[in-house]
Protein backbone atom coordinates (compact mmCIF):
# COMPACT_ATOMS: atom_id res chain seq x y z
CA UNK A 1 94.98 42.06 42.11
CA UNK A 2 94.67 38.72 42.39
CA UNK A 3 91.37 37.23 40.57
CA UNK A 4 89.98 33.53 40.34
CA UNK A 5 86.97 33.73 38.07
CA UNK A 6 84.92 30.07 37.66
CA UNK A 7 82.91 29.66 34.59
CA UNK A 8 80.69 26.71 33.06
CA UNK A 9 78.74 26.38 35.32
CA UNK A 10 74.48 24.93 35.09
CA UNK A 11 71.77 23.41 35.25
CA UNK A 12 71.90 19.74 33.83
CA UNK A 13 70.12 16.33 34.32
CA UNK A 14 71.29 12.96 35.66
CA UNK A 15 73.72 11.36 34.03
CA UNK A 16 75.20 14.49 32.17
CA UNK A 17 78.40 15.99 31.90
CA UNK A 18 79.47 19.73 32.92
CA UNK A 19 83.24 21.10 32.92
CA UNK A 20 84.28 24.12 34.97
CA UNK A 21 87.23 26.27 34.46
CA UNK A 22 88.59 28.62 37.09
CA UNK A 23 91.02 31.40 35.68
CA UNK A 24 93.19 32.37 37.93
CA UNK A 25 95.48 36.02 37.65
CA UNK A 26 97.49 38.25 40.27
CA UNK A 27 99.58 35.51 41.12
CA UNK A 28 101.95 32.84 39.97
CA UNK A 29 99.39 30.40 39.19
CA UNK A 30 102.11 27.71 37.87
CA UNK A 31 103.65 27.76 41.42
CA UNK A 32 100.54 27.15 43.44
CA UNK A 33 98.08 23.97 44.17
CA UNK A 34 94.97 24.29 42.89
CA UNK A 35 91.42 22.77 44.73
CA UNK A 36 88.09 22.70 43.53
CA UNK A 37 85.54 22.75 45.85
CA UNK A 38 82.41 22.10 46.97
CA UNK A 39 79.14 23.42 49.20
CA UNK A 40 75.79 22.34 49.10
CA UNK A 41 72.77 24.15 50.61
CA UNK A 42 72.89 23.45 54.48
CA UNK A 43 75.92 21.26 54.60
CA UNK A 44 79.55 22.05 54.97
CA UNK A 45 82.19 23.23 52.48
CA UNK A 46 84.13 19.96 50.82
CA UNK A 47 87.14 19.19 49.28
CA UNK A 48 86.26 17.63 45.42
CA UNK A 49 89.62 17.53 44.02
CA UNK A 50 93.67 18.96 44.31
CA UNK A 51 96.26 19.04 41.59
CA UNK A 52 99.97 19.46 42.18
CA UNK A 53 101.50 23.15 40.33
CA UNK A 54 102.86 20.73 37.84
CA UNK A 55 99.53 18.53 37.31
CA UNK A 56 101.46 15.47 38.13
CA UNK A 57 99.63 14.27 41.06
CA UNK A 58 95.88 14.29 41.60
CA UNK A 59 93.43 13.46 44.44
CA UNK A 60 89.78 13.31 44.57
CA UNK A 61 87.27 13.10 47.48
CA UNK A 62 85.70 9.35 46.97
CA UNK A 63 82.38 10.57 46.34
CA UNK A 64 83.88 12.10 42.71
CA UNK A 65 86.11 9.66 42.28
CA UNK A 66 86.04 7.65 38.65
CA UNK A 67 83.10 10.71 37.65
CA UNK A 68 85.32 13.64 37.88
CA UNK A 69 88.83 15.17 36.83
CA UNK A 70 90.99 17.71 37.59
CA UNK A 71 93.59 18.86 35.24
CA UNK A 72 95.61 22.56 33.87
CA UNK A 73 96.90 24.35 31.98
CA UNK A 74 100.11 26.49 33.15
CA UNK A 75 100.11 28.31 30.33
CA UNK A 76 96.64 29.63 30.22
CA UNK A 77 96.53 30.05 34.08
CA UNK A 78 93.31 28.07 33.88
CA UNK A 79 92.18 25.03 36.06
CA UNK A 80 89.20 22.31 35.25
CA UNK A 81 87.15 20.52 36.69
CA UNK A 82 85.25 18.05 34.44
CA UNK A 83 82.53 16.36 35.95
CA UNK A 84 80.47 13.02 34.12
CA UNK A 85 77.76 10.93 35.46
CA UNK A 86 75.88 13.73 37.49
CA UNK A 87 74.12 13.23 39.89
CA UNK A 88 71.26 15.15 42.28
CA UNK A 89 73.93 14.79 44.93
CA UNK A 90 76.69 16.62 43.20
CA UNK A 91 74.40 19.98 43.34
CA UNK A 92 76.35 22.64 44.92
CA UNK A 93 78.04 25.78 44.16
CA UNK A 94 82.02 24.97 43.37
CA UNK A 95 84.52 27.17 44.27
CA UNK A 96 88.37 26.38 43.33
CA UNK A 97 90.81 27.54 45.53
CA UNK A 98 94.49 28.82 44.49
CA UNK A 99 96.79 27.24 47.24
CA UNK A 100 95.73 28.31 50.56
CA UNK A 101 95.21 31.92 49.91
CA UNK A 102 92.95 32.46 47.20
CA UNK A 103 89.32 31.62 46.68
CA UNK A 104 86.93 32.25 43.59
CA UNK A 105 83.35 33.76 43.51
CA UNK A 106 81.67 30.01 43.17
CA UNK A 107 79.93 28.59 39.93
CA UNK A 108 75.96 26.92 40.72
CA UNK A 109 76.13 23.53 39.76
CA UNK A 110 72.47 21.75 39.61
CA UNK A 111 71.90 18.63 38.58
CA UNK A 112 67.85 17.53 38.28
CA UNK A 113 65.75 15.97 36.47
């Protein structure tokens, strides 16, 4: 069964810092691109960030882009998303995304002061 569980999650103010991790089983994680996601309330479902199955190459939507990184870890099945300089506009749930297949349940990100 294949599972994609986000965690970290929360509630934080401006200017903060929040990582995500998305553990991913069921599948052969190592093989597969990995995207984190994004959807705020009334507005469509974004691209953030993508990492190559070996972590070599990275992209990131330029909203993110200098705030926010994407990285793995093969051997844990596990991919992050760590995310500095908040702001209001980066609230949203997140959702990473196992190639084209595979979706996780979402982690509530809120940023507020």
């Amino acid at each position: 069964q294949v599972q994609l569980v986000e965690s970290g999650g929360g509630s934080v103010q401006p200017g903060g810092s929040l990582r995500l991790s998305c553990a991913a089983s069921g599948f052969s994680f190592r093989s597969y691109v990995m995207r984190w996601y994004r959807q705020a309330p009334g507005k469509e479902r974004e691209l953030v960030a993508r990492i190559t199955s070996t972590g070599v190459a990275t992209y990131y939507a330029d909203s993110v882009k200098g705030r926010f990184t994407i990285s793995r870890d093969n051997g844990k099945n596990t991919v992050f998303l760590q995310m500095n300089s908040l702001k209001p506009e980066d609230t949203a749930v997140y959702y990473c995304r196992g190639g084209d297949d595979y979706w996780g349940q979402g982690a509530q990100v809120t940023v507020s002061s």
